[in-house]
Protein backbone atom coordinates (compact mmCIF):
# COMPACT_ATOMS: atom_id res chain seq x y z
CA UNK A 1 0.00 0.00 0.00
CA UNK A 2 1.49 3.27 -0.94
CA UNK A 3 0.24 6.39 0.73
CA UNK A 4 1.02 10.11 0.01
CA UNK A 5 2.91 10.36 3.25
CA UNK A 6 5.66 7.80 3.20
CA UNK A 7 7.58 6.92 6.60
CA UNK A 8 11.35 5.00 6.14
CA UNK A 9 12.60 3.62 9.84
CA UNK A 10 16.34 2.79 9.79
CA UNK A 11 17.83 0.75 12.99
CA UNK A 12 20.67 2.04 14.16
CA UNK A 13 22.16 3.16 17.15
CA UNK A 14 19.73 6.08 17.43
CA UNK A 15 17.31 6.06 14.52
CA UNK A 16 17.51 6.94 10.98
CA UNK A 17 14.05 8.20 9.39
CA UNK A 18 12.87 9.91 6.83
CA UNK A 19 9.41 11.58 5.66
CA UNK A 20 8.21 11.79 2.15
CA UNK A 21 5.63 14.45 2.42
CA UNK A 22 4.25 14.77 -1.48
CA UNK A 23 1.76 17.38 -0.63
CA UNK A 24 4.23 19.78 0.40
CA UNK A 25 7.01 18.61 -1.81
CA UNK A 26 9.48 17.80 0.66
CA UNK A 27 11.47 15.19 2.25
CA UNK A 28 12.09 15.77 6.30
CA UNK A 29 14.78 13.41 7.11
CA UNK A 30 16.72 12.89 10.43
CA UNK A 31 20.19 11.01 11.22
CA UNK A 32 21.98 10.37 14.22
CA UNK A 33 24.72 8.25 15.85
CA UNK A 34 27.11 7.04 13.41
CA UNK A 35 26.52 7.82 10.15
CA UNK A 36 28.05 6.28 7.28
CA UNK A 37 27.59 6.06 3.42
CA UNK A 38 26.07 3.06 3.26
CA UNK A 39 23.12 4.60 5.20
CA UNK A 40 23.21 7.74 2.69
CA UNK A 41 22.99 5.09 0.12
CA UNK A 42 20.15 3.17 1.72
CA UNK A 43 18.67 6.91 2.21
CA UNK A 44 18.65 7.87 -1.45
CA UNK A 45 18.06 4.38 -3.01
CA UNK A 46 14.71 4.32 -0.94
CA UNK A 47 14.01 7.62 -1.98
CA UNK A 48 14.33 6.47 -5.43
CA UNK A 49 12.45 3.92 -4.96
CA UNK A 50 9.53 5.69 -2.86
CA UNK A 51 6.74 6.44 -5.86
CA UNK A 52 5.59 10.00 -3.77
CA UNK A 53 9.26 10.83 -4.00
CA UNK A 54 10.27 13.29 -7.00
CA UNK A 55 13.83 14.88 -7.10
CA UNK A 56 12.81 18.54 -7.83
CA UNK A 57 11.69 18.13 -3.85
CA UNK A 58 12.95 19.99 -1.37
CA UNK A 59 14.71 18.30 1.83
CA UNK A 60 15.24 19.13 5.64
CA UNK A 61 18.49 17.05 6.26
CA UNK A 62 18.46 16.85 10.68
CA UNK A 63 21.95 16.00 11.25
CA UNK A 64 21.71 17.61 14.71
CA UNK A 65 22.25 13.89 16.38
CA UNK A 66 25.00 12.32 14.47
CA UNK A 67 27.92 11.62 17.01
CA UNK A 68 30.41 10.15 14.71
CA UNK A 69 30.37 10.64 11.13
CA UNK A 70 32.13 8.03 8.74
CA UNK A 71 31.64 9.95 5.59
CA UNK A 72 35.46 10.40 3.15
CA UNK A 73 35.75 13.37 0.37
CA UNK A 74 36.42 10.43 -1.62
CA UNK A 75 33.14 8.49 -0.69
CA UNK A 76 31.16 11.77 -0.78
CA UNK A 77 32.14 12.69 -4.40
CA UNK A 78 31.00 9.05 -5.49
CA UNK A 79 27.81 9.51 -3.96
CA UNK A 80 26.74 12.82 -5.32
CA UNK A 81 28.09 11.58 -8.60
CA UNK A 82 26.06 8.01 -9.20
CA UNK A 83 23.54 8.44 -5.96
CA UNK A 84 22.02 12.15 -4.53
CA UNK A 85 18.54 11.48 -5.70
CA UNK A 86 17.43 15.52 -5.71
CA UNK A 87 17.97 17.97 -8.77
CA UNK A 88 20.52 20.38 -8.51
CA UNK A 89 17.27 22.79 -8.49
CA UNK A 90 16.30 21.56 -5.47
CA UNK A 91 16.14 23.73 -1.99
CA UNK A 92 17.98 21.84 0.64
CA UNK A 93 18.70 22.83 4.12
CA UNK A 94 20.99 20.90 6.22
CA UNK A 95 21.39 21.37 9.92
CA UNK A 96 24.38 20.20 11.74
CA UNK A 97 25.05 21.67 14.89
CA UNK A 98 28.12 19.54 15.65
CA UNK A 99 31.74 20.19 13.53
CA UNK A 100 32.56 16.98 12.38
CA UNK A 101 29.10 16.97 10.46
CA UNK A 102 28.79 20.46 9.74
CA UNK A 103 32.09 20.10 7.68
CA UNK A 104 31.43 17.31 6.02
CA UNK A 105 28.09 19.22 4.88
CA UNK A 106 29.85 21.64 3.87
CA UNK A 107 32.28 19.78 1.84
CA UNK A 108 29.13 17.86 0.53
CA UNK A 109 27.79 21.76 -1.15
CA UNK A 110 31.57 22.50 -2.17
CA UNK A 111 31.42 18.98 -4.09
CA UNK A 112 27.89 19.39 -5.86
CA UNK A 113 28.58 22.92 -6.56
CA UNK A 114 24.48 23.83 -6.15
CA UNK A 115 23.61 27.40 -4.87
CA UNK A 116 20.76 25.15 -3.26
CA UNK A 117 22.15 23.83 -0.62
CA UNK A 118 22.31 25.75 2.47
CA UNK A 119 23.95 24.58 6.37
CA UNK A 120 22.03 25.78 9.55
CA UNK A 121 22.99 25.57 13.39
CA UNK A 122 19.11 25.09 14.27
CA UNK A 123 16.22 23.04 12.72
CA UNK A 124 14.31 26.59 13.06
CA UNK A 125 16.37 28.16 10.89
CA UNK A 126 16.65 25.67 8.41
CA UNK A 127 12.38 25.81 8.44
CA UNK A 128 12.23 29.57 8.29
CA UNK A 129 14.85 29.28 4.84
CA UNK A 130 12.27 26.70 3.32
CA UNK A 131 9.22 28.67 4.14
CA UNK A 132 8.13 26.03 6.77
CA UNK A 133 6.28 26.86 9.86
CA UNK A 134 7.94 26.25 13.38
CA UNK A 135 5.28 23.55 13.61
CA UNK A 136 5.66 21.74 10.89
């Protein structure tokens, strides 16, 4: 059964999840603990494979709770080569409040080279740049 509102669980050490929210055309997705690229791949292969998913969407990346991030320049230029599933029009916003991630996210824009792709401190002020409510 497919509905408009899609919900991915991931087990990990704290949970993986992502939204697929059609009506609003945007994916809300939240990562934590130790992140790696084989859960970015498992991340954008469901996406891909999710039919309320299209890639001009826009995307709230919560990175707020990863601890440890296992993600190489050389593994992140592979996977925005063969496996981002958004458009290089797409509006992303990408929170990462802790350095590691933050600079990985920011090597992650420098690599896809999209004016689309912004890095936020707070979940608030990733919503405010994507024109969603506080609530949402």
């Amino acid at each position: 059964m497919h509905s408009d509102r899609a919900l991915m669980f991931r087990k990990a050490h704290v949970a993986n999840y992502w939204i697929v929210d059609s009506k609003n055309r945007i994916v809300i997705a939240k990562f934590g603990g130790r992140l790696t690229i084989a859960e970015a791949e498992h991340y954008a292969a469901d996406l891909r494979n999710n039919t309320s998913f299209d890639p001009s969407f826009s995307e709230l990346a919560d990175m707020t709770e990863v601890e440890n991030p296992q993600i190489n320049y050389a593994s992140a230029a592979r996977f925005a080569r063969e496996s981002d599933p958004f458009s290089h029009a797409s509006k992303r916003a990408v929170v990462a409040s802790k350095r590691a991630m933050y600079e990985i996210a920011q090597m992650y824009k420098l690599i896809r080279k999209d004016e689309n792709i912004a890095l936020f401190k707070t979940v608030d002020d990733a919503k405010s740049w994507l024109g969603l409510s506080a609530n949402s």
